[in-house]
N, C-alpha and C. Protein backbone atom coordinates (compact mmCIF):
# COMPACT_ATOMS: atom_id res chain seq x y z
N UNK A 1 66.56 117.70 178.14
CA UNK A 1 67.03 117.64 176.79
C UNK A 1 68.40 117.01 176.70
N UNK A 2 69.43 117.05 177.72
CA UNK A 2 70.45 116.68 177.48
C UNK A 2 71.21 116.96 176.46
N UNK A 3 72.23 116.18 176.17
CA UNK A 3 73.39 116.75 174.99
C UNK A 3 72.42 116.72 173.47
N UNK A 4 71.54 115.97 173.37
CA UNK A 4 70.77 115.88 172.29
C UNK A 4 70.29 117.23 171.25
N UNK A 5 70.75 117.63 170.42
CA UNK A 5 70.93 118.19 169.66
C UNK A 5 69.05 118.43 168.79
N UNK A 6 68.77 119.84 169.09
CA UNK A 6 67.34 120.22 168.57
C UNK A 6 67.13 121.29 167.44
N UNK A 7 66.14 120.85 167.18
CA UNK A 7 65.55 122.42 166.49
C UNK A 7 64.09 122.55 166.54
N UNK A 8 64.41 123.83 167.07
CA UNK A 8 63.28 124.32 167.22
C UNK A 8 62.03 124.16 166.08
N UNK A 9 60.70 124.33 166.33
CA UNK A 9 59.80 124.18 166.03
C UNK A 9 59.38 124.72 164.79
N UNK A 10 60.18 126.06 165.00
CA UNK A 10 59.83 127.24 164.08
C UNK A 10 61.00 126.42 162.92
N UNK A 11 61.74 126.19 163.24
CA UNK A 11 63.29 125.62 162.32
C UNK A 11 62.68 124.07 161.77
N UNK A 12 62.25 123.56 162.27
CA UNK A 12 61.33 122.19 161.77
C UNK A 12 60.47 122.51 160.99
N UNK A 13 59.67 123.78 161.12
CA UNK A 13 58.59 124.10 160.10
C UNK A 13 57.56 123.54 160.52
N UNK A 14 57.10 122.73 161.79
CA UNK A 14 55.75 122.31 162.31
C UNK A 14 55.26 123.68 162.57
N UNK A 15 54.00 123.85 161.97
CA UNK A 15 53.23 124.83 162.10
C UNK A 15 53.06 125.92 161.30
N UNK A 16 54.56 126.07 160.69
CA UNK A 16 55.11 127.13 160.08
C UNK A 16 54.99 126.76 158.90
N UNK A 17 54.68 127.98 157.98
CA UNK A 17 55.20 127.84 156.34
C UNK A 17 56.42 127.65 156.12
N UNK A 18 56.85 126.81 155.44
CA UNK A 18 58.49 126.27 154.69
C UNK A 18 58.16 126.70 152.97
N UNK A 19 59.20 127.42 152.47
CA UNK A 19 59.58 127.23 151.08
C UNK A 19 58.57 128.43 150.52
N UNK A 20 58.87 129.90 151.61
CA UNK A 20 57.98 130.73 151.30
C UNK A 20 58.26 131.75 150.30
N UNK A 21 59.80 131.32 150.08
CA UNK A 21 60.31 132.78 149.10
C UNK A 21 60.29 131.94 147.77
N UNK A 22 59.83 132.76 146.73
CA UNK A 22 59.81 132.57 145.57
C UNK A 22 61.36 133.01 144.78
N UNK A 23 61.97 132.60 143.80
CA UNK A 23 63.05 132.65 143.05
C UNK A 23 62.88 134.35 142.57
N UNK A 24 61.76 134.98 142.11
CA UNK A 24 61.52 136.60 141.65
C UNK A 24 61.88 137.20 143.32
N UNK A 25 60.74 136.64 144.71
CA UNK A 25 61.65 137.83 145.57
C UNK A 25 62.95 137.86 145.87
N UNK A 26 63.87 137.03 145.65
CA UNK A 26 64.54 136.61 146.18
C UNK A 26 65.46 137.02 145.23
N UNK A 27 65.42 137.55 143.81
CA UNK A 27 66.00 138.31 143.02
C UNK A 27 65.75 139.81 143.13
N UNK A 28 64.43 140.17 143.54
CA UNK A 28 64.44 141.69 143.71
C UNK A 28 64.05 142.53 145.27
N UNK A 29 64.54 140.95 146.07
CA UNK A 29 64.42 141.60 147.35
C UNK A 29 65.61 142.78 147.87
N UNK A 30 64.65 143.62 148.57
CA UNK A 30 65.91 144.71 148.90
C UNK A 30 66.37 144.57 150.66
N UNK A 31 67.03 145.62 150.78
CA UNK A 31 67.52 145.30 152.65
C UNK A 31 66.67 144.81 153.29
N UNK A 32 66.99 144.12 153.85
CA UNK A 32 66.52 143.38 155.13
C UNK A 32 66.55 141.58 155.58
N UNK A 33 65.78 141.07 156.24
CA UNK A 33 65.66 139.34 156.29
C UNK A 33 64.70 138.91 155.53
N UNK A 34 64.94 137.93 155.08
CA UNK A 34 63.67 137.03 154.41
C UNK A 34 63.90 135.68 154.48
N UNK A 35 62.64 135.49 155.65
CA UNK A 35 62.39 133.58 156.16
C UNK A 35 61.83 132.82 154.65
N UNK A 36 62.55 131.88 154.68
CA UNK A 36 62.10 131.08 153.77
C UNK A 36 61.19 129.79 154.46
N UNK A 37 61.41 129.59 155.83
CA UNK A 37 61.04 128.25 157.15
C UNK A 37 62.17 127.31 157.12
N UNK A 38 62.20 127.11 158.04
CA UNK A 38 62.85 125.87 158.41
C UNK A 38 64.32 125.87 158.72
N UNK A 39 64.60 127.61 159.58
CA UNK A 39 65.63 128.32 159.99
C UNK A 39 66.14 128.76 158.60
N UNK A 40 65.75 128.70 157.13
CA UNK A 40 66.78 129.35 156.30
C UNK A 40 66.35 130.77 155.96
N UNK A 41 66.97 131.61 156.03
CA UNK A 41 66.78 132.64 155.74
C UNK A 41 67.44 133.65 154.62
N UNK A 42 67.29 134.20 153.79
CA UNK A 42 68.00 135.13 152.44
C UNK A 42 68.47 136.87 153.78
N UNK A 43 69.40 137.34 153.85
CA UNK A 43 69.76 138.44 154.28
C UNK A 43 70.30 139.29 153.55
N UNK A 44 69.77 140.36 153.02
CA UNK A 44 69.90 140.92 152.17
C UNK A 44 70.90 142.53 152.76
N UNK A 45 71.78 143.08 152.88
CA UNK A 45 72.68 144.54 153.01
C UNK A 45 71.86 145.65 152.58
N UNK A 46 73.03 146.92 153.05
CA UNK A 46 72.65 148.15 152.82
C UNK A 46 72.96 148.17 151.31
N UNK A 47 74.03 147.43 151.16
CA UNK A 47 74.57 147.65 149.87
C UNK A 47 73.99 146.32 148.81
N UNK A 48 73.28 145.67 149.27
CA UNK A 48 72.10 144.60 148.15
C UNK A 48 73.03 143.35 147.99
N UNK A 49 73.99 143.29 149.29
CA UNK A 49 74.65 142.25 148.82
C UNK A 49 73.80 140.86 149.72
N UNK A 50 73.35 139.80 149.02
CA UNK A 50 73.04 139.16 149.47
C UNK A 50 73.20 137.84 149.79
N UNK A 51 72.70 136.89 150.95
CA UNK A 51 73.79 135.51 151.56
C UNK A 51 72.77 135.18 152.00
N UNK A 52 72.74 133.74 151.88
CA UNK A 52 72.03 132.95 153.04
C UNK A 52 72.19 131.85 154.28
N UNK A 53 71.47 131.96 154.92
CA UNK A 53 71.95 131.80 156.68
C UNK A 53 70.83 130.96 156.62
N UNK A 54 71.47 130.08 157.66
CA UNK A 54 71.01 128.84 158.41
C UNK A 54 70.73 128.83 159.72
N UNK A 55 69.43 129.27 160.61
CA UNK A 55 69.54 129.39 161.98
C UNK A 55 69.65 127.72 162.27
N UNK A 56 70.18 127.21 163.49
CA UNK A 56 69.59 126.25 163.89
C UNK A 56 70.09 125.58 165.39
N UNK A 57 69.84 125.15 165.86
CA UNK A 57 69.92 124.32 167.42
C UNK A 57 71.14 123.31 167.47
N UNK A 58 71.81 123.37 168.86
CA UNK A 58 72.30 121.93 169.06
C UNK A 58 72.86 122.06 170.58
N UNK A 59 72.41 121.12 171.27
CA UNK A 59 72.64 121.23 172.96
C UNK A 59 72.44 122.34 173.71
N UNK A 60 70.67 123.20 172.74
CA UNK A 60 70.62 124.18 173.82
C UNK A 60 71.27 125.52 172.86
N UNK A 61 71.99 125.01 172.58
CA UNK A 61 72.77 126.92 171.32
C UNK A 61 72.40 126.96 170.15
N UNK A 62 71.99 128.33 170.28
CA UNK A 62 71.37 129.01 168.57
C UNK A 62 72.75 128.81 167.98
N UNK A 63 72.55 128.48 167.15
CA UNK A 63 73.78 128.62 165.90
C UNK A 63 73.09 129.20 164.54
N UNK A 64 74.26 129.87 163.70
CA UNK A 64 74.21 130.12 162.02
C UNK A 64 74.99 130.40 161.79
N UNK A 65 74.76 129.52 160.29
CA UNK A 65 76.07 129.46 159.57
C UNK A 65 75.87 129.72 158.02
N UNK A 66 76.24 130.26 157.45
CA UNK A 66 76.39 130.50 156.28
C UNK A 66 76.42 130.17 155.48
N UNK A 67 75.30 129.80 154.24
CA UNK A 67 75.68 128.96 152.90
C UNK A 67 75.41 129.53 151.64
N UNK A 68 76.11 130.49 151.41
CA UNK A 68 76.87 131.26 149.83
C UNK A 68 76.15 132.25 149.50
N UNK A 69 76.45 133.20 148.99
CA UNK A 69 75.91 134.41 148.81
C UNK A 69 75.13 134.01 147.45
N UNK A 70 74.14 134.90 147.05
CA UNK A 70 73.38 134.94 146.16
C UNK A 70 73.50 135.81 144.60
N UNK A 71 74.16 135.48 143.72
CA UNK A 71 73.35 133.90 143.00
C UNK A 71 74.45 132.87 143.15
N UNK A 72 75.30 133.37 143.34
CA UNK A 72 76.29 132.32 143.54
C UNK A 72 75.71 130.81 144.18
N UNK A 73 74.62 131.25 144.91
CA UNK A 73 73.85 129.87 144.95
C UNK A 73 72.44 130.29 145.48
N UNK A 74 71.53 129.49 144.39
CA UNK A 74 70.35 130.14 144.41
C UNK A 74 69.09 129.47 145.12
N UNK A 75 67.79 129.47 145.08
CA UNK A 75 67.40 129.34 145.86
C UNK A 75 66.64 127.63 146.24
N UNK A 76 67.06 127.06 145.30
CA UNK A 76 66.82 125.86 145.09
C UNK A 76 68.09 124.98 145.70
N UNK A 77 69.48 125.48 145.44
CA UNK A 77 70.46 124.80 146.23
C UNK A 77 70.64 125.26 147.40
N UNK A 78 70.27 126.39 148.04
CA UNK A 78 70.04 126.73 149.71
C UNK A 78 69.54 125.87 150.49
N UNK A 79 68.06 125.89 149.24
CA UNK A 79 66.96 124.49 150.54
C UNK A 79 67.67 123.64 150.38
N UNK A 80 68.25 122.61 149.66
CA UNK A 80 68.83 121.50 149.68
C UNK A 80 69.94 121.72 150.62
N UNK A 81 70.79 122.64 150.41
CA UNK A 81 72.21 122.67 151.36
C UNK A 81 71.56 122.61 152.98
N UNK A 82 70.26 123.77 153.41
CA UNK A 82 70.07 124.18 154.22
C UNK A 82 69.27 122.39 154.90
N UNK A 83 68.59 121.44 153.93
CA UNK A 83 68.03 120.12 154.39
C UNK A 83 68.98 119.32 154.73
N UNK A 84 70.27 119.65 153.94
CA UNK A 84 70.84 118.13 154.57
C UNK A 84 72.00 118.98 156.04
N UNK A 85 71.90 119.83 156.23
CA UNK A 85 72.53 120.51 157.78
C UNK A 85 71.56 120.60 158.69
N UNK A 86 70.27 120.17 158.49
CA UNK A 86 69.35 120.16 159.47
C UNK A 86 69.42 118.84 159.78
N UNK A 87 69.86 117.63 158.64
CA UNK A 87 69.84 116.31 159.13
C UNK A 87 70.90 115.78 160.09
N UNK A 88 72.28 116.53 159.58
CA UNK A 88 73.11 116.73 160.19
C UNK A 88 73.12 116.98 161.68
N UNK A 89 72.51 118.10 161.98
CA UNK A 89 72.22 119.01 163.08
C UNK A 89 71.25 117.51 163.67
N UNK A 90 70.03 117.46 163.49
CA UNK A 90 69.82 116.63 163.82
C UNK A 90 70.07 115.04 164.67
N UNK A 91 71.36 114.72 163.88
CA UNK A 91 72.16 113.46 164.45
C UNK A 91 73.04 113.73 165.49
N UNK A 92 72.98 115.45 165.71
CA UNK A 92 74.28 115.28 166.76
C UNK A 92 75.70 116.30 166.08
N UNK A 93 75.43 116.28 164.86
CA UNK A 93 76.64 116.46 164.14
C UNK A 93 76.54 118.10 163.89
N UNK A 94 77.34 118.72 164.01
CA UNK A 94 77.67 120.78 163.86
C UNK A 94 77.72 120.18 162.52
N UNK A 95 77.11 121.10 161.71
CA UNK A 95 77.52 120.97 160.48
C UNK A 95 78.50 122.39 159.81
């Protein structure tokens, strides 16, 4: 693999469902994770506070990073934020 910068399979969404959470769970989801595919995920607290996370690859290391708590950004600008850091990720580049 070399320095080349990946993501995993499950984070590519080959195979996998992408774009599984609907805008209602994702308003009345309670504690816990919720995969959306394609490493993005909604993480929801004890206390219902909720954020979404970006798993993803580069030279071999899991990384995540954080892109804005919820509603502060909802679930339509996640996937977008969460697509163009995978392109990113992709080229080489930490996003």
């Amino acid at each position: 693999m070399g320095g080349c910068p990946t993501l995993s399979s499950n984070e590519e969404g080959h195979g996998m469902a992408i774009h599984k959470l609907t805008p209602r769970k994702v308003a009345t989801a309670d504690h816990g994770k919720y995969e959306d595919g394609g490493g993005l995920r909604l993480v929801v607290s004890h206390s219902s506070a909720k954020k979404w996370v970006l798993r993803f690859t580069i030279a071999g290391k899991r990384r995540e990073m954080g892109l804005g708590s919820f509603p502060d950004v909802g679930l339509a600008d996640a996937r977008e934020e969460a697509s163009e850091h995978r392109l990113q990720a992709s080229a080489g580049i930490a996003p």
